[in-house]
PDB file of N, CA and C in Angstrom:
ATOM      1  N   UNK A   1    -110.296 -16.485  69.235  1.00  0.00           N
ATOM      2  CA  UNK A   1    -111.369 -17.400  69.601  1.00  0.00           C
ATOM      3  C   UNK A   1    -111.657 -18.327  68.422  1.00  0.00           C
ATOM      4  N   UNK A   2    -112.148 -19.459  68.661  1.00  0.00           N
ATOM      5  CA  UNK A   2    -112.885 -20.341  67.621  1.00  0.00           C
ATOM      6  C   UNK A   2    -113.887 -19.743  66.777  1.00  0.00           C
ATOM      7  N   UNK A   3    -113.578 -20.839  65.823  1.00  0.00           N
ATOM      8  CA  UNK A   3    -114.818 -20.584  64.546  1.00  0.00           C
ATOM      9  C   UNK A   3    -115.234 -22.174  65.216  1.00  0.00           C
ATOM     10  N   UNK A   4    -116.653 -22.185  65.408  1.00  0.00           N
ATOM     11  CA  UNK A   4    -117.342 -22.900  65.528  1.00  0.00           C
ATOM     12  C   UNK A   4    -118.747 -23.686  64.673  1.00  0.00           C
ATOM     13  N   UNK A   5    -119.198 -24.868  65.147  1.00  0.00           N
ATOM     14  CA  UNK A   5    -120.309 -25.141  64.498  1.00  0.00           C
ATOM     15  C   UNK A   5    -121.227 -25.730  64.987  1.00  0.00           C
ATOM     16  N   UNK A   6    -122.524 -25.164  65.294  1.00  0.00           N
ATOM     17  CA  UNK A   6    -123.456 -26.575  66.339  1.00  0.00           C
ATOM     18  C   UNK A   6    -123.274 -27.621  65.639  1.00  0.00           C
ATOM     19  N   UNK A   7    -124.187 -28.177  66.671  1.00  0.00           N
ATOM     20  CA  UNK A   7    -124.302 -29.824  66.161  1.00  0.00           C
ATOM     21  C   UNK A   7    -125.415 -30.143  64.910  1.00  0.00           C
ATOM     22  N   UNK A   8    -126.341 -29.020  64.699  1.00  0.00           N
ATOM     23  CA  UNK A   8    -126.814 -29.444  63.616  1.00  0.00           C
ATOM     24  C   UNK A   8    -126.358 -28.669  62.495  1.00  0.00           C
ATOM     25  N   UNK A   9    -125.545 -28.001  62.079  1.00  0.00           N
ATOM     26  CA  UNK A   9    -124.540 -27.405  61.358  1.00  0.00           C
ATOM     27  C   UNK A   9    -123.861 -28.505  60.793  1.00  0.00           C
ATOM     28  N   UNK A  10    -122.988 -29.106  62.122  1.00  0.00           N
ATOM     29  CA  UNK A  10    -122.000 -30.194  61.907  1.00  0.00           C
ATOM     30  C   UNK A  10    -122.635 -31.135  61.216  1.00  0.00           C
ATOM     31  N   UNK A  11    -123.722 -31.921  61.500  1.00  0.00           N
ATOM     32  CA  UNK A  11    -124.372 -32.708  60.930  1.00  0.00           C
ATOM     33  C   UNK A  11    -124.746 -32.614  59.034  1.00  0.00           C
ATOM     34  N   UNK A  12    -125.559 -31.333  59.160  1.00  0.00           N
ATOM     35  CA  UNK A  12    -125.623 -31.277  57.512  1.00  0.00           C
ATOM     36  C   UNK A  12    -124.111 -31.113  56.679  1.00  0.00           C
ATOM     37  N   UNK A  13    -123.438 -30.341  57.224  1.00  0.00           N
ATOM     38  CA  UNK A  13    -121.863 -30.470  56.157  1.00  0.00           C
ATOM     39  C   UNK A  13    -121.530 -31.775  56.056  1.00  0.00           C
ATOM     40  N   UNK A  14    -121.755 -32.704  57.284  1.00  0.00           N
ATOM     41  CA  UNK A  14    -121.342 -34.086  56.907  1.00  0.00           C
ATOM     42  C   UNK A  14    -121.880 -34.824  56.160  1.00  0.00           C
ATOM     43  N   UNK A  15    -123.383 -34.714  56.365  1.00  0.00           N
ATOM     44  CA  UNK A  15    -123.963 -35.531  55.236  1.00  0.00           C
ATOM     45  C   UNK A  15    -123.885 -35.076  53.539  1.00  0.00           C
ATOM     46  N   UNK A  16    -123.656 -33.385  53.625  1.00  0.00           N
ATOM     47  CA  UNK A  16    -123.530 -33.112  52.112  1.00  0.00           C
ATOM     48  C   UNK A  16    -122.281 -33.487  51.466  1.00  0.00           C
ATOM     49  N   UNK A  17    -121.510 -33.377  52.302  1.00  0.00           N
ATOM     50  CA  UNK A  17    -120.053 -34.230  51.605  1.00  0.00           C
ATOM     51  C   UNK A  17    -120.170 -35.357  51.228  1.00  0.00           C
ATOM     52  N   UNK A  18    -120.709 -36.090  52.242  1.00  0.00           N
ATOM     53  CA  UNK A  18    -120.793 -37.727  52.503  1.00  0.00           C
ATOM     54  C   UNK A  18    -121.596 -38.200  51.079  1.00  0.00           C
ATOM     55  N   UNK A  19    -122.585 -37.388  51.091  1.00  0.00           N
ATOM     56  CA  UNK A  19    -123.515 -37.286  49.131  1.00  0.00           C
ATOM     57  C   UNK A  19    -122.720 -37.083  47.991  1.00  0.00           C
ATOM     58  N   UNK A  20    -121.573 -35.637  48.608  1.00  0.00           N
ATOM     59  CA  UNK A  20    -120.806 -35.708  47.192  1.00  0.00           C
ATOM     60  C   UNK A  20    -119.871 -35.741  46.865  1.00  0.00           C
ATOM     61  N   UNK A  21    -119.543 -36.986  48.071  1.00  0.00           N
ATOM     62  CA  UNK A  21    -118.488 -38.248  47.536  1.00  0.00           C
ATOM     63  C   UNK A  21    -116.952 -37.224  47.938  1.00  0.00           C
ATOM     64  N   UNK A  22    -117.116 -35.924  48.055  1.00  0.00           N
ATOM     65  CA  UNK A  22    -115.334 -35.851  48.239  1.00  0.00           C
ATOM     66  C   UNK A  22    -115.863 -34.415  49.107  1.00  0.00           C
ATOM     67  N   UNK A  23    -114.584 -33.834  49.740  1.00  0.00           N
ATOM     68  CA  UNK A  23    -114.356 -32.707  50.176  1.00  0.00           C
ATOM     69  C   UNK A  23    -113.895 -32.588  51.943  1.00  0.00           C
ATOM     70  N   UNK A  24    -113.319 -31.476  52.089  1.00  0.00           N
ATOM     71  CA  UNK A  24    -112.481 -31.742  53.154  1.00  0.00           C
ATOM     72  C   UNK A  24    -113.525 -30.607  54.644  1.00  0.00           C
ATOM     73  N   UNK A  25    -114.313 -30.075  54.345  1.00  0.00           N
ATOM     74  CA  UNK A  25    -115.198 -29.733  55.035  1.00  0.00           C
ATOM     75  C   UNK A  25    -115.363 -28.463  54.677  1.00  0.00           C
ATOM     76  N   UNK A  26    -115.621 -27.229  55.429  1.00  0.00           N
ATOM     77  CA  UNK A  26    -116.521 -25.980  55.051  1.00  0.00           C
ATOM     78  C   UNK A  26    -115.795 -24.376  55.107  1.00  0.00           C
ATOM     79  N   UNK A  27    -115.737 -23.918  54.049  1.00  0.00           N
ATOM     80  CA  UNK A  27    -114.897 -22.478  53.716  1.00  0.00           C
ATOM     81  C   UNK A  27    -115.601 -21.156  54.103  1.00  0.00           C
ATOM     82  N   UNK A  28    -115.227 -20.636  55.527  1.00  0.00           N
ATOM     83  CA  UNK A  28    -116.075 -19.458  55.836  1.00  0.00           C
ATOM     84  C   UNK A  28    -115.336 -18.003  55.516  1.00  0.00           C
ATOM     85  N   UNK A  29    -116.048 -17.026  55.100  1.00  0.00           N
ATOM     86  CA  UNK A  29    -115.464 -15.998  54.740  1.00  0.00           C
ATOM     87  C   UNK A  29    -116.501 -14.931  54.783  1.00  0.00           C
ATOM     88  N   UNK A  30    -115.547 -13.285  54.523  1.00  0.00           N
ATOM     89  CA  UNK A  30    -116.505 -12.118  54.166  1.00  0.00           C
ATOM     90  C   UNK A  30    -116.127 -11.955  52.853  1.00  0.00           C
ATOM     91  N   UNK A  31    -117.071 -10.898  52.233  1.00  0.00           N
ATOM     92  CA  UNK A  31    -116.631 -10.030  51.001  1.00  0.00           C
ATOM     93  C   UNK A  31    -117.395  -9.095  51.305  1.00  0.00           C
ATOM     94  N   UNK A  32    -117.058  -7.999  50.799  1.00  0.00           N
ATOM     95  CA  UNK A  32    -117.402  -6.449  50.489  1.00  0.00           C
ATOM     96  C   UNK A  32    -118.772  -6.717  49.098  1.00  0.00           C
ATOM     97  N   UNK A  33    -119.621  -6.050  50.045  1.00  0.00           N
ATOM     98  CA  UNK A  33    -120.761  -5.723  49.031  1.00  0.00           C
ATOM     99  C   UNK A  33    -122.397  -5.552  50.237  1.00  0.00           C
ATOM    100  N   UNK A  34    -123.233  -5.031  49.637  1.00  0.00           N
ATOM    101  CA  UNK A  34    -124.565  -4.787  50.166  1.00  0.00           C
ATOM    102  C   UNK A  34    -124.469  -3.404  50.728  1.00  0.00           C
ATOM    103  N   UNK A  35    -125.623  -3.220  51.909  1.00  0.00           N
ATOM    104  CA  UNK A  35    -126.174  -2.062  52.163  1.00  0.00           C
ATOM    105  C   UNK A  35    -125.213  -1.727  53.047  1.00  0.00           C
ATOM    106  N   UNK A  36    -124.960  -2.625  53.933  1.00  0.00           N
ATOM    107  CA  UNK A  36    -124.031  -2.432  55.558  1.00  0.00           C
ATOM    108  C   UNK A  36    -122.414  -2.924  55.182  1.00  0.00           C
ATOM    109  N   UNK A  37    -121.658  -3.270  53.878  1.00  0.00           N
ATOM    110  CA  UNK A  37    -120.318  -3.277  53.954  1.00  0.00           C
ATOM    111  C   UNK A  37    -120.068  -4.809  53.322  1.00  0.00           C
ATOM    112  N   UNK A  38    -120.969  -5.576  54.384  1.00  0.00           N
ATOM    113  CA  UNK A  38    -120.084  -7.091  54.540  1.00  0.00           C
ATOM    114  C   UNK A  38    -121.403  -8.149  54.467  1.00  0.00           C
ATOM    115  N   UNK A  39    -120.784  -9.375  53.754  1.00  0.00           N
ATOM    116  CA  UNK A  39    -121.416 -10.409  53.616  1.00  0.00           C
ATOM    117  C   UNK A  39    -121.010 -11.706  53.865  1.00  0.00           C
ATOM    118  N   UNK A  40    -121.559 -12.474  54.104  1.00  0.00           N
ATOM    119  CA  UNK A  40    -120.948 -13.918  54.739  1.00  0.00           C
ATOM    120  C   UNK A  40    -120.927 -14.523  53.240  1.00  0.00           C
ATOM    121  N   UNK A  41    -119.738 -15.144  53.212  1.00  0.00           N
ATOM    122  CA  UNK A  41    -119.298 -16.370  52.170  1.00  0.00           C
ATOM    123  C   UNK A  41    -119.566 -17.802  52.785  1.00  0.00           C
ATOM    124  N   UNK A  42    -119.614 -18.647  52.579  1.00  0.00           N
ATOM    125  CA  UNK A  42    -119.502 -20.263  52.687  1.00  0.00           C
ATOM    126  C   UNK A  42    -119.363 -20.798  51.762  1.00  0.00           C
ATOM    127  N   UNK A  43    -118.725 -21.966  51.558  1.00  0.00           N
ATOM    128  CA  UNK A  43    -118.456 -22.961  50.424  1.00  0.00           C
ATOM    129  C   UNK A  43    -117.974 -24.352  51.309  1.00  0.00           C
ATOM    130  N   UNK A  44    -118.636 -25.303  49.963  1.00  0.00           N
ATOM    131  CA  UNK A  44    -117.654 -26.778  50.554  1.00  0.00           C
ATOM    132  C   UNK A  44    -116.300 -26.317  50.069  1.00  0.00           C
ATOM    133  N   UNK A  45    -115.115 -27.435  50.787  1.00  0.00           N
ATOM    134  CA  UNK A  45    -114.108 -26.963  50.626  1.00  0.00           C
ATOM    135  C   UNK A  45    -113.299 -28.285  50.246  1.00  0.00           C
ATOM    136  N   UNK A  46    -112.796 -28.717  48.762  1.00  0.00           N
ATOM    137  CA  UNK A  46    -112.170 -29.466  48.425  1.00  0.00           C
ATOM    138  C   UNK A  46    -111.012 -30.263  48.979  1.00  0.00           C
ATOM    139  N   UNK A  47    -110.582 -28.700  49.565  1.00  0.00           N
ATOM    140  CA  UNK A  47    -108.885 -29.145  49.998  1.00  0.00           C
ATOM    141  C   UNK A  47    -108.521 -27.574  50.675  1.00  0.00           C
ATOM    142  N   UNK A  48    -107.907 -27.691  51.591  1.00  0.00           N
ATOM    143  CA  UNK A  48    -107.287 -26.618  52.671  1.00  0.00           C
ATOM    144  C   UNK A  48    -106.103 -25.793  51.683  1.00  0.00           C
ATOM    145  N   UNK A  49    -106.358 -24.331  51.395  1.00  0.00           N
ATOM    146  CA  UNK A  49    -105.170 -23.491  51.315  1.00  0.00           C
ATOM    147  C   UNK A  49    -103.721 -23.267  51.885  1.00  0.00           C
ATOM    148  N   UNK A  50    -102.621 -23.592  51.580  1.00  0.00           N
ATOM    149  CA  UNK A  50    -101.712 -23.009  52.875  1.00  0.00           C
ATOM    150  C   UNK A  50    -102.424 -22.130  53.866  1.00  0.00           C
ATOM    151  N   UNK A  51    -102.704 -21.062  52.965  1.00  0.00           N
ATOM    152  CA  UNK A  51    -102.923 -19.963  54.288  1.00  0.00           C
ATOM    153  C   UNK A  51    -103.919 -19.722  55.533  1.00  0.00           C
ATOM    154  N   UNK A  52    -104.984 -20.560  55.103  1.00  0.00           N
ATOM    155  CA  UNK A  52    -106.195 -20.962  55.648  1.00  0.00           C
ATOM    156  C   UNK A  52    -105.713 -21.271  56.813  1.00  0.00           C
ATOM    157  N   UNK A  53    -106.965 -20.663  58.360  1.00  0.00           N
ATOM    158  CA  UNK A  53    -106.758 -21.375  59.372  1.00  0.00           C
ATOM    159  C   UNK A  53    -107.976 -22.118  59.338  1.00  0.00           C
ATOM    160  N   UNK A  54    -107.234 -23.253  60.035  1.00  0.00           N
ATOM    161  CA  UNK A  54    -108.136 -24.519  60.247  1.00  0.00           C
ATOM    162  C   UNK A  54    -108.768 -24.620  62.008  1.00  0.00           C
ATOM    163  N   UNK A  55    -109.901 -24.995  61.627  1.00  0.00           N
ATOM    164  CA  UNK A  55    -110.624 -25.355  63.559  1.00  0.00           C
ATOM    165  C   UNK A  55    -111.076 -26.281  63.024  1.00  0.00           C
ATOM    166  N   UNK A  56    -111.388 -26.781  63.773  1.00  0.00           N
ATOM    167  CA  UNK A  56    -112.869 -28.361  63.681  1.00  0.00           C
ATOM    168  C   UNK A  56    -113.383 -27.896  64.776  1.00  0.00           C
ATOM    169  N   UNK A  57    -114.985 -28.502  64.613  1.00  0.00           N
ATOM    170  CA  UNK A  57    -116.013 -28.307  64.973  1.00  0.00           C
ATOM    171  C   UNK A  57    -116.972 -29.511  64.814  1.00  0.00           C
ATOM    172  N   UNK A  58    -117.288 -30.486  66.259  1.00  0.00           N
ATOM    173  CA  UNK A  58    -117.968 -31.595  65.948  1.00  0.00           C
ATOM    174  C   UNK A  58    -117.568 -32.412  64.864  1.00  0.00           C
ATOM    175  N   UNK A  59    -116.202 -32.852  64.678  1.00  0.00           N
ATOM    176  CA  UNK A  59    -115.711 -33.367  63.301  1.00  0.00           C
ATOM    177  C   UNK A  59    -115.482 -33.092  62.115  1.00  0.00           C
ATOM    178  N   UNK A  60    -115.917 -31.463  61.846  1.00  0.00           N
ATOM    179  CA  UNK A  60    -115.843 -31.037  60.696  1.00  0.00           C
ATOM    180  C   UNK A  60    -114.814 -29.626  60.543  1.00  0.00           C
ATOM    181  N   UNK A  61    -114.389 -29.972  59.601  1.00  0.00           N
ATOM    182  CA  UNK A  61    -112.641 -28.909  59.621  1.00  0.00           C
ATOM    183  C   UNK A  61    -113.835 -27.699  58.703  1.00  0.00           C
ATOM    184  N   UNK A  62    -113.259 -26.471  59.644  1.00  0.00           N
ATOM    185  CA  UNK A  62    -113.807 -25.360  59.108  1.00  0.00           C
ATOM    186  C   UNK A  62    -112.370 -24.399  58.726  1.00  0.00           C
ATOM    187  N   UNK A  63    -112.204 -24.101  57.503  1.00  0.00           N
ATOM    188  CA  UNK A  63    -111.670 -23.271  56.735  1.00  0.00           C
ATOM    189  C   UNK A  63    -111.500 -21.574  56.739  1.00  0.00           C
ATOM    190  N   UNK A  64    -110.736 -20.741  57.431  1.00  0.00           N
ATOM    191  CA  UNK A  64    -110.986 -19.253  57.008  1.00  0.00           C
ATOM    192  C   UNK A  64    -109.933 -18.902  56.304  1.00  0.00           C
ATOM    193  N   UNK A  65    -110.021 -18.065  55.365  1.00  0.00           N
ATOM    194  CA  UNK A  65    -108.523 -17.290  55.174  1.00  0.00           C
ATOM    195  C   UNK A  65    -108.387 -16.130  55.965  1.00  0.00           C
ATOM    196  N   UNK A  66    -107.373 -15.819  55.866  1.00  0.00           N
ATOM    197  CA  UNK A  66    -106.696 -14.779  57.182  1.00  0.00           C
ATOM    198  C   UNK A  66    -107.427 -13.270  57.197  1.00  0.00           C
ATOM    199  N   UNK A  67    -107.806 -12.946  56.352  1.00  0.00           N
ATOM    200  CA  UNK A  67    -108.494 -11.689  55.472  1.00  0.00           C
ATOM    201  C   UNK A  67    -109.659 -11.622  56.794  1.00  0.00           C
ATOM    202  N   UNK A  68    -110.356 -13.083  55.903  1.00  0.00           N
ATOM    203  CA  UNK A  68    -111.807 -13.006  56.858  1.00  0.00           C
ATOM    204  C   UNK A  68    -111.569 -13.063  58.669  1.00  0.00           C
ATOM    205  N   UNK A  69    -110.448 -13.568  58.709  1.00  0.00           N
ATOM    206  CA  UNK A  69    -110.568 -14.074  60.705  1.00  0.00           C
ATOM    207  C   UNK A  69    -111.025 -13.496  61.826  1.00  0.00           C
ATOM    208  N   UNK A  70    -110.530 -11.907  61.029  1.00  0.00           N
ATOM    209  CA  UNK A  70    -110.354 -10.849  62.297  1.00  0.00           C
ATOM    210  C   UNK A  70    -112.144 -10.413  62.889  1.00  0.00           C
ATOM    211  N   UNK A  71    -113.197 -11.274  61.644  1.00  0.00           N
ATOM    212  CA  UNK A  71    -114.401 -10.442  61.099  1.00  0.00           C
ATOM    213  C   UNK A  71    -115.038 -11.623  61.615  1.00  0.00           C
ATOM    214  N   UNK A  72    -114.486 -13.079  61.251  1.00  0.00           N
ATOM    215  CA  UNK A  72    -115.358 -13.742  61.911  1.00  0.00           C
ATOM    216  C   UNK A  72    -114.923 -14.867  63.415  1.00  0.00           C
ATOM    217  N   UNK A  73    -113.870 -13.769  64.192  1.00  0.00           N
ATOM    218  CA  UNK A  73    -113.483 -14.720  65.164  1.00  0.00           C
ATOM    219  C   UNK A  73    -114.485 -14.698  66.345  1.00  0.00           C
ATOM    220  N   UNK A  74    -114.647 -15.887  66.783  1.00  0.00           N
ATOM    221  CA  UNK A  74    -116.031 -16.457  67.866  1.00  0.00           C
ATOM    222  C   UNK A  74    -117.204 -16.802  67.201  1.00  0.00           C
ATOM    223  N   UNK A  75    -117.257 -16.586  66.115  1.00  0.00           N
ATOM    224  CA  UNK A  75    -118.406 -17.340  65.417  1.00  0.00           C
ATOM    225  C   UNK A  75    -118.775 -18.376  65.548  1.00  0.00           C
ATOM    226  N   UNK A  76    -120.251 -18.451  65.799  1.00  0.00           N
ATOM    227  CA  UNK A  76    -121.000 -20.124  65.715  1.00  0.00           C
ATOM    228  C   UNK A  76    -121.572 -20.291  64.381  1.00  0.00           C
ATOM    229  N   UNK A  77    -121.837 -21.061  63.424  1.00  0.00           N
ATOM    230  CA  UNK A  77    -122.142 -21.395  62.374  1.00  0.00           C
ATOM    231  C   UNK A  77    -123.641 -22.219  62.603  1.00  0.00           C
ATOM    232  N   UNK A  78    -124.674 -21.618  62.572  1.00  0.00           N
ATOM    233  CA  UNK A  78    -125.923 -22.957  62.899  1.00  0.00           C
ATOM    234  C   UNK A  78    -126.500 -23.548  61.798  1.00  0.00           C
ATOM    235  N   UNK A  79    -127.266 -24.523  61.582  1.00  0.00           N
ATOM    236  CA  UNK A  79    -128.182 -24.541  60.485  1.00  0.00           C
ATOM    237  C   UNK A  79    -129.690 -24.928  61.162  1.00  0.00           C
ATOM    238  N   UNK A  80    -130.148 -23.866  60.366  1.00  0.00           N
ATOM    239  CA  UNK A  80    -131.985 -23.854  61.069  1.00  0.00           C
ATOM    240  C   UNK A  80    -132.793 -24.468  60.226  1.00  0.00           C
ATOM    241  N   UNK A  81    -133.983 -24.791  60.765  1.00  0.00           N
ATOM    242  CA  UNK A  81    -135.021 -24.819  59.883  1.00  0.00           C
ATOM    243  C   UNK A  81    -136.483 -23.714  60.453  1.00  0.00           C
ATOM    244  N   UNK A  82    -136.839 -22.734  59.587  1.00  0.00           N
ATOM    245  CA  UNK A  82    -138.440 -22.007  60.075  1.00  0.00           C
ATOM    246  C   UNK A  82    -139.469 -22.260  59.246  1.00  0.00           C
ATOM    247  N   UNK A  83    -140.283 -23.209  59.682  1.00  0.00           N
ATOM    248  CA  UNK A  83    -141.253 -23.344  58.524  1.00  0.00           C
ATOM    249  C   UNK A  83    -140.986 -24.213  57.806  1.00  0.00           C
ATOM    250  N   UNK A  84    -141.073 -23.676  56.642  1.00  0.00           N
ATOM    251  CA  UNK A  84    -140.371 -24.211  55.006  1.00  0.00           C
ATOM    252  C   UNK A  84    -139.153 -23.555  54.362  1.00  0.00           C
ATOM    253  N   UNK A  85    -138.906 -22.716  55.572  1.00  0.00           N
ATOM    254  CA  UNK A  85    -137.485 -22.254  55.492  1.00  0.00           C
ATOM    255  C   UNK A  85    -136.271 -23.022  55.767  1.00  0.00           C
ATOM    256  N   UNK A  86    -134.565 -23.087  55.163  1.00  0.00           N
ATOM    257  CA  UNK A  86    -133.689 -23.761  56.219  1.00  0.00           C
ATOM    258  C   UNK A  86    -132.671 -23.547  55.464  1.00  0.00           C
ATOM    259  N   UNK A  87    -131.540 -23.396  56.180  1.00  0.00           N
ATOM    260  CA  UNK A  87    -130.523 -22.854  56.102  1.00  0.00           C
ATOM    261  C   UNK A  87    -129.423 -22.458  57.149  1.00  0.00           C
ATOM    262  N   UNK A  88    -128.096 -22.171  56.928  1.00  0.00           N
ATOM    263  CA  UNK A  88    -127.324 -21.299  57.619  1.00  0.00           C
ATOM    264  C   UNK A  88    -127.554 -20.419  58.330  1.00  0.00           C
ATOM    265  N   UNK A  89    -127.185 -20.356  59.401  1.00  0.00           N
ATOM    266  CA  UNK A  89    -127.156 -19.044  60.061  1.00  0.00           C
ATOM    267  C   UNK A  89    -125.776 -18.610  60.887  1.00  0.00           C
ATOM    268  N   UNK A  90    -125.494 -17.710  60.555  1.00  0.00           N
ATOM    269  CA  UNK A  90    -123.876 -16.514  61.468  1.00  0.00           C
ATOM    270  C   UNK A  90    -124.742 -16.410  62.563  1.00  0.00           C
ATOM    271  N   UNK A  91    -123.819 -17.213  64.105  1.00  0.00           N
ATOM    272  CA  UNK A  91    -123.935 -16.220  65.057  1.00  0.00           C
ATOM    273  C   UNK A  91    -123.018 -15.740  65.070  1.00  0.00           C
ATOM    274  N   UNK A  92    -122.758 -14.172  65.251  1.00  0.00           N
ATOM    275  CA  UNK A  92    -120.681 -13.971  64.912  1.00  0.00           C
ATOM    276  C   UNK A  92    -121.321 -12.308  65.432  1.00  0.00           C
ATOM    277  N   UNK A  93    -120.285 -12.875  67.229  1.00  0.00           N
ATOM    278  CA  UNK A  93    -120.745 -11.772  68.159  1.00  0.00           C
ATOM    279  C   UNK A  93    -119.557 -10.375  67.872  1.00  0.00           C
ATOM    280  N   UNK A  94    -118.755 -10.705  66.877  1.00  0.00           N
ATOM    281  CA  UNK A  94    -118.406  -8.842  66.418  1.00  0.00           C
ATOM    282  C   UNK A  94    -119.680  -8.140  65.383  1.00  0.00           C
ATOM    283  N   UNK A  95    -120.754  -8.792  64.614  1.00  0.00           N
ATOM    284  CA  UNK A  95    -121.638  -8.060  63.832  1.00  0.00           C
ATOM    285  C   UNK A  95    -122.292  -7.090  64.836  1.00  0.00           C
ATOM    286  N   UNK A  96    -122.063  -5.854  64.503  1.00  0.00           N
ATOM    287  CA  UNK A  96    -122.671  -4.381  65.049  1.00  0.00           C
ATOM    288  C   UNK A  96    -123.807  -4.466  64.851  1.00  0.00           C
ATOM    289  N   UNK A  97    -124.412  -4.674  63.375  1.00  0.00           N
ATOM    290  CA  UNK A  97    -125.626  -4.187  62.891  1.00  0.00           C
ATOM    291  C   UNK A  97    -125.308  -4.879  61.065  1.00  0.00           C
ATOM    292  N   UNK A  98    -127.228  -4.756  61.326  1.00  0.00           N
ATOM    293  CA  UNK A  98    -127.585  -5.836  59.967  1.00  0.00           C
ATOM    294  C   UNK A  98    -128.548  -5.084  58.873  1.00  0.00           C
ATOM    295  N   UNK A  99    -128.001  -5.120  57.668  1.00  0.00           N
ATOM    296  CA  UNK A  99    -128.934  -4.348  56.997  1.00  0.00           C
ATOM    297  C   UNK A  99    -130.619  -4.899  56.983  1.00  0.00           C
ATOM    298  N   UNK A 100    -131.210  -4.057  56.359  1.00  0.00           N
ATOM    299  CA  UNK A 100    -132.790  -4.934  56.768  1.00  0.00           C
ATOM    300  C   UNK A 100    -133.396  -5.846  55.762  1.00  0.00           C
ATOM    301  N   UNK A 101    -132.462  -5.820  54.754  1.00  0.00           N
ATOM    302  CA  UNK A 101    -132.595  -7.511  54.021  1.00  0.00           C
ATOM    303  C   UNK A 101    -132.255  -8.264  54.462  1.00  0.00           C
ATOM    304  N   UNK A 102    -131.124  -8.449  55.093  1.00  0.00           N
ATOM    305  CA  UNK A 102    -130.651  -9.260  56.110  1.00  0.00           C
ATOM    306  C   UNK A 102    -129.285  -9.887  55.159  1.00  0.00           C
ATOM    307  N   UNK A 103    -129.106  -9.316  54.197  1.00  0.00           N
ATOM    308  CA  UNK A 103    -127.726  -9.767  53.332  1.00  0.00           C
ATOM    309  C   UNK A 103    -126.609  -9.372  54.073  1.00  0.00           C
ATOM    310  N   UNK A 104    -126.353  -8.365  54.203  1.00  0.00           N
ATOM    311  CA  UNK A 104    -125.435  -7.685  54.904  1.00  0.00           C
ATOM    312  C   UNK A 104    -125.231  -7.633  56.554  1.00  0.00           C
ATOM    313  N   UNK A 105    -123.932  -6.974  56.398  1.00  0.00           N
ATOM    314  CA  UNK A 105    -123.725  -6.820  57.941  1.00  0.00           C
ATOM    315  C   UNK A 105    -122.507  -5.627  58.543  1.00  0.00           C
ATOM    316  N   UNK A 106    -122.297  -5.066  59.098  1.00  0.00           N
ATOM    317  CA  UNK A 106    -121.592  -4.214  59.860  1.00  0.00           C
ATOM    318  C   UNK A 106    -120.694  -4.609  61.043  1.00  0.00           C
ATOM    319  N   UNK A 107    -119.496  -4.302  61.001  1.00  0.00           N
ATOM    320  CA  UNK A 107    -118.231  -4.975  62.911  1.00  0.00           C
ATOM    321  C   UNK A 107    -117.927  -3.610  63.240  1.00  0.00           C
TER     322      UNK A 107
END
């Protein structure tokens, strides 16, 4: 399945590139660490890896390496705002369970 991105996801990666002048769109990944196993990575992404699979999403090339795919395939990528809060958010319908900081996560 796709790695995906709403439309207001899509929107902020474009404009933060578009600010800093270079980059080829957005690097999603896990790593090992926290209460429940797993944590979401993101980064801008300069330039595409060989190994990296590529999707686009509303115009914007999203980045995984192969490691992460299996962990984040069907994922939606959102960006929210609550409050005076805002940020990213994983929808990524293999997460089992979430530690209660909310760093972590469990498949």
């Amino acid at each position: 399945m796709p790695i995906t991105l709403t439309e207001n996801a899509a929107k902020h990666v474009q404009n933060y590139l578009a600010q800093r002048g270079k980059g080829v769109g957005v690097r999603l990944g896990v790593k090992t660490t926290g209460c429940s196993g797993l944590a979401y990575k993101l980064e801008y992404a300069d330039a595409a890896a060989p190994e990296d699979q590529v999707f686009e999403s509303h115009g914007v090339k999203v980045l995984i390496d192969p490691k992460s795919l299996s962990y984040l395939d069907g994922t939606e990528l959102d960006f929210v705002r609550e409050g005076l809060q805002q940020g990213f958010k994983f929808n990524n319908p293999n997460e089992r369970d979430r530690c209660g900081c909310g760093e972590s996560f469990r498949v």
